[in-house]
Each structure stands twice: as structure tokens, then as C-alpha cells.
PDB file of N, CA and C in Angstrom:
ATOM      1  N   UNK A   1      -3.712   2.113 -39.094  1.00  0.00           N
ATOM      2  CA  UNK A   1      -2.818   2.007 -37.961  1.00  0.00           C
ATOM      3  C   UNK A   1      -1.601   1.174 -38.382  1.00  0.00           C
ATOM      4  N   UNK A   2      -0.380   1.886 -37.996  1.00  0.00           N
ATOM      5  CA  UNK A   2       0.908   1.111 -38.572  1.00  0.00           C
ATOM      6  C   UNK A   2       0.746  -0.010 -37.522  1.00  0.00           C
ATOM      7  N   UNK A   3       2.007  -0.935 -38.255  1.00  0.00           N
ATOM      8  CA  UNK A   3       2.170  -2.655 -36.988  1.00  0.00           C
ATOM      9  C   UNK A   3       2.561  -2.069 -35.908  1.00  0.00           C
ATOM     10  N   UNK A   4       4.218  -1.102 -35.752  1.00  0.00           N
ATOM     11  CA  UNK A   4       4.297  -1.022 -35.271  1.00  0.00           C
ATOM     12  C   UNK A   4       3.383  -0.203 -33.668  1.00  0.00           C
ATOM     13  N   UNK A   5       2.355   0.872 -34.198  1.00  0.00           N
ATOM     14  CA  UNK A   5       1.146   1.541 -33.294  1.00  0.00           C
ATOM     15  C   UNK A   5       0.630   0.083 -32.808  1.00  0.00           C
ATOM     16  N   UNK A   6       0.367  -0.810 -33.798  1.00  0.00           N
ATOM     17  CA  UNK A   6      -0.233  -2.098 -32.740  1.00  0.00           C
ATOM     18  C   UNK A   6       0.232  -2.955 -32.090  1.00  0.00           C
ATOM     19  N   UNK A   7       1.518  -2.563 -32.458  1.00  0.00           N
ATOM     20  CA  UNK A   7       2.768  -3.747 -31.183  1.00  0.00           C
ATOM     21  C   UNK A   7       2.516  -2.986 -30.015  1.00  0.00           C
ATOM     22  N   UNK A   8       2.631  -1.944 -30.115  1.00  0.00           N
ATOM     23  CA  UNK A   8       2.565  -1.016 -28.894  1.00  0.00           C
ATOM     24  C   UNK A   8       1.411  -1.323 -27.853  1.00  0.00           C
ATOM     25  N   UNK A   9       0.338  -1.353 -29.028  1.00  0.00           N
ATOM     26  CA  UNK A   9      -1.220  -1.287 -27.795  1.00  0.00           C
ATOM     27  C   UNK A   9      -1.099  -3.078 -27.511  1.00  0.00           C
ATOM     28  N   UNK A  10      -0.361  -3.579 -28.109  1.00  0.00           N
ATOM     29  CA  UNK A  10      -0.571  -4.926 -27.696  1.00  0.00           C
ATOM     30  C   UNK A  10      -0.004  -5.622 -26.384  1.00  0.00           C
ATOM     31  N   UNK A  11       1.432  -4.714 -26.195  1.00  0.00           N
ATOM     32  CA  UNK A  11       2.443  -4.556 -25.525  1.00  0.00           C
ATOM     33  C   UNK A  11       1.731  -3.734 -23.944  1.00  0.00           C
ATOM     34  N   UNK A  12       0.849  -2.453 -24.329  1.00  0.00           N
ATOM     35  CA  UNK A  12       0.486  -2.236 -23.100  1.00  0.00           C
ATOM     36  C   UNK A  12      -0.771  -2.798 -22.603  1.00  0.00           C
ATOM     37  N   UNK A  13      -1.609  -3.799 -23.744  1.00  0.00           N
ATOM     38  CA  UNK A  13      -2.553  -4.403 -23.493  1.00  0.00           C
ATOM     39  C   UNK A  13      -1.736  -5.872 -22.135  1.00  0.00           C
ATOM     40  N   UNK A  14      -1.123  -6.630 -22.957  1.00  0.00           N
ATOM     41  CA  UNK A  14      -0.655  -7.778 -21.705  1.00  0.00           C
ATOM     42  C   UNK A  14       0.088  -6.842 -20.768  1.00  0.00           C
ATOM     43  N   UNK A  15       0.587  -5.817 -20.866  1.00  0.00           N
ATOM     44  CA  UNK A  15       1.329  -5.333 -19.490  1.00  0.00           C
ATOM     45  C   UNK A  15       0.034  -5.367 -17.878  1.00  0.00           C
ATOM     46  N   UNK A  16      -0.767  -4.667 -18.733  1.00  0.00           N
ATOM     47  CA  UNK A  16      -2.217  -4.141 -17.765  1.00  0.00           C
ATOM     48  C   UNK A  16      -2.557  -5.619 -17.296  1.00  0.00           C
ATOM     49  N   UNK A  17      -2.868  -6.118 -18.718  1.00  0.00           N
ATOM     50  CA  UNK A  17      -3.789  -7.771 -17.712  1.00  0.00           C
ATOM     51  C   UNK A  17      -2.355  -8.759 -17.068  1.00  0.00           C
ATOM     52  N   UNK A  18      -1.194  -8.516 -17.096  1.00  0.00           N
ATOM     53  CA  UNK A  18      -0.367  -9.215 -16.607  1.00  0.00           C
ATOM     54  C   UNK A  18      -0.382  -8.572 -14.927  1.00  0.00           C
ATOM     55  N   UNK A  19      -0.134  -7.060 -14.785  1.00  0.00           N
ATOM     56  CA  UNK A  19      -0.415  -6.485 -13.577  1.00  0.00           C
ATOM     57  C   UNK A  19      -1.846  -7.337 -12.882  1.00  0.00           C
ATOM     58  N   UNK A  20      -2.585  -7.133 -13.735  1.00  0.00           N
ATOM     59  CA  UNK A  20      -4.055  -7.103 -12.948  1.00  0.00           C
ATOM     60  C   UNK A  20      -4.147  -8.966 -12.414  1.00  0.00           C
ATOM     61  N   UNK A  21      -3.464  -9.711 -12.990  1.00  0.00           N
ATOM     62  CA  UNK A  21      -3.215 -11.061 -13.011  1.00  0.00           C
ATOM     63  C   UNK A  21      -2.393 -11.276 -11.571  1.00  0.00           C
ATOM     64  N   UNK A  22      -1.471 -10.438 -11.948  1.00  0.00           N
ATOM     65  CA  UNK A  22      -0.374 -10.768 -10.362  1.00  0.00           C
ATOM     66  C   UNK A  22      -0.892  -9.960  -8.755  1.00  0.00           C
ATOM     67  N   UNK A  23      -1.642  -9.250  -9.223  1.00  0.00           N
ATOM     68  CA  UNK A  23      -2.206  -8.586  -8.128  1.00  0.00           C
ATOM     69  C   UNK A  23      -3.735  -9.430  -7.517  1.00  0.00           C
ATOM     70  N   UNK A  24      -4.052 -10.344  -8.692  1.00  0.00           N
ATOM     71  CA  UNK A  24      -5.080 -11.408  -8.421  1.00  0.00           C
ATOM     72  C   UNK A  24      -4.041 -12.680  -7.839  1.00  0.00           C
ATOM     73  N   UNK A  25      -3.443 -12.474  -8.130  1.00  0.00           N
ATOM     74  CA  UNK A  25      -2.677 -13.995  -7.788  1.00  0.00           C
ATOM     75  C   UNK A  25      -2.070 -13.614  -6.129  1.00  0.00           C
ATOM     76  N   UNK A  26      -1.842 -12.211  -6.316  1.00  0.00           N
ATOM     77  CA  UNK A  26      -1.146 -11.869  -4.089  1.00  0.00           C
ATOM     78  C   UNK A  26      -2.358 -12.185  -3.328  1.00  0.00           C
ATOM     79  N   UNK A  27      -3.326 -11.572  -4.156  1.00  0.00           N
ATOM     80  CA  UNK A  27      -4.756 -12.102  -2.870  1.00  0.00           C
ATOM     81  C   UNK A  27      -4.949 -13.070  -2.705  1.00  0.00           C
ATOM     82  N   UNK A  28      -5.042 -13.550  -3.756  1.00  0.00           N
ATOM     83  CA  UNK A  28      -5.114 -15.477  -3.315  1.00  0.00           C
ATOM     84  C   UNK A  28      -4.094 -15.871  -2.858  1.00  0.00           C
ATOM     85  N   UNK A  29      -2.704 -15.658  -2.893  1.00  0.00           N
ATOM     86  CA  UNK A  29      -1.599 -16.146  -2.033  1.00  0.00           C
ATOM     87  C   UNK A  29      -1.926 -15.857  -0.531  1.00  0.00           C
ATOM     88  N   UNK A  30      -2.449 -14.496  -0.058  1.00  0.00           N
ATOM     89  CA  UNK A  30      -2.674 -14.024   1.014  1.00  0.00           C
ATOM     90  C   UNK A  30      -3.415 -15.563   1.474  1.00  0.00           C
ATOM     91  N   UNK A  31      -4.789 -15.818   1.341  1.00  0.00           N
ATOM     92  CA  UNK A  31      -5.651 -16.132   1.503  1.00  0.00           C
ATOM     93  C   UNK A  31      -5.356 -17.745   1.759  1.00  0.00           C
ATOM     94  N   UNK A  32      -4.719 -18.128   0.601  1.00  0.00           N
ATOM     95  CA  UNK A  32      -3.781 -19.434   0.701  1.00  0.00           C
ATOM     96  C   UNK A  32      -3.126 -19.703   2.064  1.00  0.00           C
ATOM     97  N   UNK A  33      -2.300 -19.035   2.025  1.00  0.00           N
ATOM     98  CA  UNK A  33      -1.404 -18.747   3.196  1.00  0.00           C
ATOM     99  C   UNK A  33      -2.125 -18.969   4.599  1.00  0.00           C
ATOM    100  N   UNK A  34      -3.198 -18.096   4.322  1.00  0.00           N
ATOM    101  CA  UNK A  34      -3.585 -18.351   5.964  1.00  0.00           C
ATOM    102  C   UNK A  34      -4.637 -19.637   5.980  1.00  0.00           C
ATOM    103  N   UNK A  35      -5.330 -20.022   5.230  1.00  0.00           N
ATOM    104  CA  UNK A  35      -5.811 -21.553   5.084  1.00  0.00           C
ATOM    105  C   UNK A  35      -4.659 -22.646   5.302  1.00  0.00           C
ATOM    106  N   UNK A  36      -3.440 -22.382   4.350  1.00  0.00           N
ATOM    107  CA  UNK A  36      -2.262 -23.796   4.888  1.00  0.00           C
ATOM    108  C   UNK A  36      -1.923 -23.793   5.849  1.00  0.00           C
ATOM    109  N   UNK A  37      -1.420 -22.636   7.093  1.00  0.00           N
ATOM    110  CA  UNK A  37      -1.274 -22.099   8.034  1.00  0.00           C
ATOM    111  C   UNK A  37      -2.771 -22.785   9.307  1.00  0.00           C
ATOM    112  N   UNK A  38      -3.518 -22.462   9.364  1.00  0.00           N
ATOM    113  CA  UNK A  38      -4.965 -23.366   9.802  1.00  0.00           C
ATOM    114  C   UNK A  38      -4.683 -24.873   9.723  1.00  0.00           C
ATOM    115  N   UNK A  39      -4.347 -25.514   8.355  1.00  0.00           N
ATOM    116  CA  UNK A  39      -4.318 -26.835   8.002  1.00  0.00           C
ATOM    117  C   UNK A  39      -3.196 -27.570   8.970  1.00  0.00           C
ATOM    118  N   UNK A  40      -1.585 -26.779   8.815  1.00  0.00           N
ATOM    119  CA  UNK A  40      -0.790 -27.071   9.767  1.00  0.00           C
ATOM    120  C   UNK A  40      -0.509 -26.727  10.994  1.00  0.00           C
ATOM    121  N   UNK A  41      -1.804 -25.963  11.774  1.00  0.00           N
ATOM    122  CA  UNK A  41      -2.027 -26.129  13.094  1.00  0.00           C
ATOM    123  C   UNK A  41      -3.045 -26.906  13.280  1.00  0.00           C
ATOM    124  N   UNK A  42      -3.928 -27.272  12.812  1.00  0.00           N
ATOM    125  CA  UNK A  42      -4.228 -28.537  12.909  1.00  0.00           C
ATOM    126  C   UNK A  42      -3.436 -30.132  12.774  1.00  0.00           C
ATOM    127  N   UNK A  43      -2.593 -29.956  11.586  1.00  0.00           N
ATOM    128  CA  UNK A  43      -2.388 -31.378  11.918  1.00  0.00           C
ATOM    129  C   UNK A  43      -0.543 -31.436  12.745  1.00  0.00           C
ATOM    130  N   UNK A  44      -0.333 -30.274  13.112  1.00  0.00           N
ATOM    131  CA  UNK A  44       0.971 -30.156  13.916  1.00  0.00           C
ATOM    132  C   UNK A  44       1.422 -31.598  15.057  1.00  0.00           C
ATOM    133  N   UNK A  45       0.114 -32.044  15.662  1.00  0.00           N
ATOM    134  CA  UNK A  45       0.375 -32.619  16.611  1.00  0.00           C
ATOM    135  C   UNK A  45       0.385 -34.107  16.182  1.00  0.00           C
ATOM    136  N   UNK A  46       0.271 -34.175  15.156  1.00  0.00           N
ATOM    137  CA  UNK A  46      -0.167 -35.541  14.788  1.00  0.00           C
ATOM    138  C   UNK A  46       0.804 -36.329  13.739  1.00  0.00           C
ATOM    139  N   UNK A  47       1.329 -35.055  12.819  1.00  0.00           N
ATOM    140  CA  UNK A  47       2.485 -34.964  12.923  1.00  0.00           C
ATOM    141  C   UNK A  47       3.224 -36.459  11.942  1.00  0.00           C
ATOM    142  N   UNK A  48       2.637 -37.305  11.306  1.00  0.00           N
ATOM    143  CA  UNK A  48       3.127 -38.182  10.595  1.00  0.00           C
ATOM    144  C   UNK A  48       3.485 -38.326   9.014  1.00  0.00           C
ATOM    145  N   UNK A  49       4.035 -39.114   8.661  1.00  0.00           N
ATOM    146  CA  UNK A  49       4.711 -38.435   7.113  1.00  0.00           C
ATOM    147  C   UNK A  49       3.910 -37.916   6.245  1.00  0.00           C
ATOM    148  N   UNK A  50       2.743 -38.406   6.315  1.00  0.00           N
ATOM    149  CA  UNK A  50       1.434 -37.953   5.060  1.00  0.00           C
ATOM    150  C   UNK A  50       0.711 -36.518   5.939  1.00  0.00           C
ATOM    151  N   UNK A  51       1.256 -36.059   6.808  1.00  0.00           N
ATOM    152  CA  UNK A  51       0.847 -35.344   7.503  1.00  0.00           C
ATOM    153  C   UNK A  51       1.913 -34.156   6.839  1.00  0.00           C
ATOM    154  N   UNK A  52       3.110 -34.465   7.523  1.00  0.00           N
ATOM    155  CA  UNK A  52       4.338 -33.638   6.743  1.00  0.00           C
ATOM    156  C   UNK A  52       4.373 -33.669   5.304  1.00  0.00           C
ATOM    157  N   UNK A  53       3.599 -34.187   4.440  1.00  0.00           N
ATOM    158  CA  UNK A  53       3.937 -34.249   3.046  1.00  0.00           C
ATOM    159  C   UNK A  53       2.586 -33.470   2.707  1.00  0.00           C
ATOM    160  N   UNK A  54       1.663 -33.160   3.170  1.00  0.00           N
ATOM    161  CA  UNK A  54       1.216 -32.022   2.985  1.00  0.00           C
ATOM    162  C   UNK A  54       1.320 -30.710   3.336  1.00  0.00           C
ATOM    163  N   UNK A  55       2.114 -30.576   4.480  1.00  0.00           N
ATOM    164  CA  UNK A  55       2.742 -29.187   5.060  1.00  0.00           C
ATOM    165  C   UNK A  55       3.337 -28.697   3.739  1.00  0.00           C
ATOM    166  N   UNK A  56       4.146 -29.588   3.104  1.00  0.00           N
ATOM    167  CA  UNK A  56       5.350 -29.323   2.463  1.00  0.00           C
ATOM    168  C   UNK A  56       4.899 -29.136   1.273  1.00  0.00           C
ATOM    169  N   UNK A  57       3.836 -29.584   0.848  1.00  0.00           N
ATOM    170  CA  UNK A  57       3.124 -29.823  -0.392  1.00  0.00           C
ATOM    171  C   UNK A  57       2.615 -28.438  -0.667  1.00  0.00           C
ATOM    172  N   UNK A  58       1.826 -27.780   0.289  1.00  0.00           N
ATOM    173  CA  UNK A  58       1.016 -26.431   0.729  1.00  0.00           C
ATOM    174  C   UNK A  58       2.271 -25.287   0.686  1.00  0.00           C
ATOM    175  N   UNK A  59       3.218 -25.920   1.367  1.00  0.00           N
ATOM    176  CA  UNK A  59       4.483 -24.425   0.970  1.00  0.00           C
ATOM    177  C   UNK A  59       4.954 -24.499  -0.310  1.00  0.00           C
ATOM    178  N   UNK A  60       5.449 -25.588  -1.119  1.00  0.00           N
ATOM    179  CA  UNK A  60       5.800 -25.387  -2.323  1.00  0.00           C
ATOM    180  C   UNK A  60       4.529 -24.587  -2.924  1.00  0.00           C
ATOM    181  N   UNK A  61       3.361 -25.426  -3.002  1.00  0.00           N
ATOM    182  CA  UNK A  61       2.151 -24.589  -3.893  1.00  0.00           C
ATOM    183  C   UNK A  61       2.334 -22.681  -3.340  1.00  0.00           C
ATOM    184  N   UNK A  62       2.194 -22.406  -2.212  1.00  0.00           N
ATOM    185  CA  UNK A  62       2.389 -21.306  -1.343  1.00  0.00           C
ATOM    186  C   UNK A  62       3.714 -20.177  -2.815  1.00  0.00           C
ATOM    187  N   UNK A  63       4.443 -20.895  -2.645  1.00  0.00           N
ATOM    188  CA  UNK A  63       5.640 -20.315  -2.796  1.00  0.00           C
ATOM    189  C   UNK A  63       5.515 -20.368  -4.518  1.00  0.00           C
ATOM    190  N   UNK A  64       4.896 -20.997  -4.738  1.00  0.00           N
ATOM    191  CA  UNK A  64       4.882 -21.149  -6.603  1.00  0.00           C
ATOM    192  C   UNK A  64       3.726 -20.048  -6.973  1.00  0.00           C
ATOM    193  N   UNK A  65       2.857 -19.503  -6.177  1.00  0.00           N
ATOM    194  CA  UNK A  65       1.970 -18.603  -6.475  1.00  0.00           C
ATOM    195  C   UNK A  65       3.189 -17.426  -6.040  1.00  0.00           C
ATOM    196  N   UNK A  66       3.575 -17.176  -5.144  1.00  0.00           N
ATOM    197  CA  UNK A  66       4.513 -16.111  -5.049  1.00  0.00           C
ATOM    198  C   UNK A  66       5.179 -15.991  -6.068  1.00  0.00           C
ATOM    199  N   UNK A  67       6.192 -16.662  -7.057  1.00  0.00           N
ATOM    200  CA  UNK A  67       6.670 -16.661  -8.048  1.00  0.00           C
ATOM    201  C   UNK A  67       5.839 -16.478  -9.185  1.00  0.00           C
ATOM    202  N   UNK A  68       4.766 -17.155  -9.567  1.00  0.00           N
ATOM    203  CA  UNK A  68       4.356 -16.619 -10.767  1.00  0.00           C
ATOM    204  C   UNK A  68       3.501 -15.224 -10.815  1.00  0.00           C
ATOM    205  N   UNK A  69       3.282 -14.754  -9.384  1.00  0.00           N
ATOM    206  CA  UNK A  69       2.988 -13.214  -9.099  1.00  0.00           C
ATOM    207  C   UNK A  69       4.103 -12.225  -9.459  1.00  0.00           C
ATOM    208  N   UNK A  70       5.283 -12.770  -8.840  1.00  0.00           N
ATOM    209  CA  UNK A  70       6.747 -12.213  -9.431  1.00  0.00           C
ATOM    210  C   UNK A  70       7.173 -12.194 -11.158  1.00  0.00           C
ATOM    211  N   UNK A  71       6.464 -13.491 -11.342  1.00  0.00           N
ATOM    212  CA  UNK A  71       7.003 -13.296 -12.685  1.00  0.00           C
ATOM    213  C   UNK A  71       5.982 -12.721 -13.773  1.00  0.00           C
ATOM    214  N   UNK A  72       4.553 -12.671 -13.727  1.00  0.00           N
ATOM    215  CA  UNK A  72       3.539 -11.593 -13.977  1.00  0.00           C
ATOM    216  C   UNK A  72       3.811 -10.527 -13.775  1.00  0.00           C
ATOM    217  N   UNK A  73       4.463  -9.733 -12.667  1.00  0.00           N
ATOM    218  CA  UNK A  73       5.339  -8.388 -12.583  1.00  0.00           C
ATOM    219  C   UNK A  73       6.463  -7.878 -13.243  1.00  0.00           C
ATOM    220  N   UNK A  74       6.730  -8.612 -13.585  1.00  0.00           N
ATOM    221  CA  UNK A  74       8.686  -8.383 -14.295  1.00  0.00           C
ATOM    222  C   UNK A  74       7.909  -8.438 -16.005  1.00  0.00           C
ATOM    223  N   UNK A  75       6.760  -9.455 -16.224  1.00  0.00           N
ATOM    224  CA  UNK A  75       6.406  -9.914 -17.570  1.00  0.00           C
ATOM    225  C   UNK A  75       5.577  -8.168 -17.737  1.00  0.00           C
ATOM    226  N   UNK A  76       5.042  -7.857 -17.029  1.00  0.00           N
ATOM    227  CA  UNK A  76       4.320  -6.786 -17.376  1.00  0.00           C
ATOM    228  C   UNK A  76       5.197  -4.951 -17.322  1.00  0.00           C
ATOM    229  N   UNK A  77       6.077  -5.418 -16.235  1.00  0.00           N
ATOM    230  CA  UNK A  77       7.172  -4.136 -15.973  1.00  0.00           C
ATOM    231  C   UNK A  77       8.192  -4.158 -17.847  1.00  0.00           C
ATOM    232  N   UNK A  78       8.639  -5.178 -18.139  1.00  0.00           N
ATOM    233  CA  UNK A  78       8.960  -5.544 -19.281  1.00  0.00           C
ATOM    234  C   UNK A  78       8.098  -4.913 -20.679  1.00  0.00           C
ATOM    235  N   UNK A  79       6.892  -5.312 -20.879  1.00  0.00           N
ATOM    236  CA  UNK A  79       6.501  -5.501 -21.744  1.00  0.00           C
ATOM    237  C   UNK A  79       6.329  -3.818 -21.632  1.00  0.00           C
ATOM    238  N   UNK A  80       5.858  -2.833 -20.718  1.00  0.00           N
ATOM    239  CA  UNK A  80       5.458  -1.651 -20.936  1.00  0.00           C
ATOM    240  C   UNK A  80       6.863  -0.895 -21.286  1.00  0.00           C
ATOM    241  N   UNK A  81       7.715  -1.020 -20.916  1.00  0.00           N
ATOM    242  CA  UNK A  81       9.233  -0.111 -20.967  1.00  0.00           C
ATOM    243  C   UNK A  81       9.645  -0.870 -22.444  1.00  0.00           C
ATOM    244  N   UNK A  82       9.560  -2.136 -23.270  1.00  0.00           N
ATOM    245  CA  UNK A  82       9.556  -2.131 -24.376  1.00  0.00           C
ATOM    246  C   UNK A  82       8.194  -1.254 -25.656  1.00  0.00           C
ATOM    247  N   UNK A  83       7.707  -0.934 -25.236  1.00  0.00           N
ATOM    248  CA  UNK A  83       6.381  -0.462 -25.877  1.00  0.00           C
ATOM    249  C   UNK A  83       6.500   0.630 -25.640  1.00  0.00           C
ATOM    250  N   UNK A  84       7.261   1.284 -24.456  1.00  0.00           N
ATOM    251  CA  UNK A  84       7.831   3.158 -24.052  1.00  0.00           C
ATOM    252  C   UNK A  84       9.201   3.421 -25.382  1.00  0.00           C
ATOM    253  N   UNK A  85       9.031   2.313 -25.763  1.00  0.00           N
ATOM    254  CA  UNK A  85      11.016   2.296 -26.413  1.00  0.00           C
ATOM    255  C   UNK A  85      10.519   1.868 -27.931  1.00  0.00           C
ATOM    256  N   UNK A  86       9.407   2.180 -28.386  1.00  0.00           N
ATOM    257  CA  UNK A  86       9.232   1.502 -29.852  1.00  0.00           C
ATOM    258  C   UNK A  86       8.474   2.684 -30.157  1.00  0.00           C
TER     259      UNK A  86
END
């Protein structure tokens, strides 16, 4: 097998587990989401800075799984259209 035949399978090897990674990472965002969501109707009323510094704490984390789902998509949309092109 030439290098290049194995850049290729290597290329559509992380494409697949990069997909299968970001599509693991939306469910757990889902799931996230509605647990932080629970957490800050619970502590809505109470409402004090260590209270708000976990709201805020839970959306950044929230929002950083959204992104590295995004960027597992682009890493895997990438890697297959270079490996279509070699």
C-alpha cells in the first residue's frame, strides 16, 4: 500500500470518529442544557453572586461543548474533502 493510499484511509479514518465524536458531544450538550436549565430554575430566586457565578459558569461550559461539536464538524468535513483531493 502506497503512503499516499494510507494518508487517505487515515484521513477518512479521523473524519468518521471526528463525526461520530461531535454527534456524541450534541447529545450531551442536549442533555447538559436541560440539567443547567433545572439548576437555574432552581436557584433563580435566590439569586446571589455564587448563585449567578454558576448560571454563568454552566453557559460558558454549555456553549464550549457547542463549539467543540462545531469544531469536530469542520475537523472532519475537512479532513474527508482533503482525502477526496489526494
Amino acid at each position: 500500500m502506497s503512503d499516499v493510499q494510507r494518508l487517505k484511509e487515515q484521513l477518512f479514518q479521523v473524519s468518521m470518529e471526528a463525526k461520530q465524536a461531535a454527534g456524541g458531544l450534541a447529545g450531551f450538550k442536549l442533555r447538559f442544557t436541560q440539567h443547567s436549565q433545572q439548576v437555574e430554575s432552581l436557584i433563580a430566586g435566590t439569586a446571589t453572586g455564587v448563585d449567578r457565578d454558576i448560571a454563568e459558569i454552566l453557559d460558558a461550559a454549555g456553549k464550549a461543548v457547542a463549539q467543540a461539536a462545531e469544531a469536530l464538524e469542520i475537523a472532519s468535513a475537512g479532513c474527508k474533502s482533503y482525502a477526496d483531493q489526494i
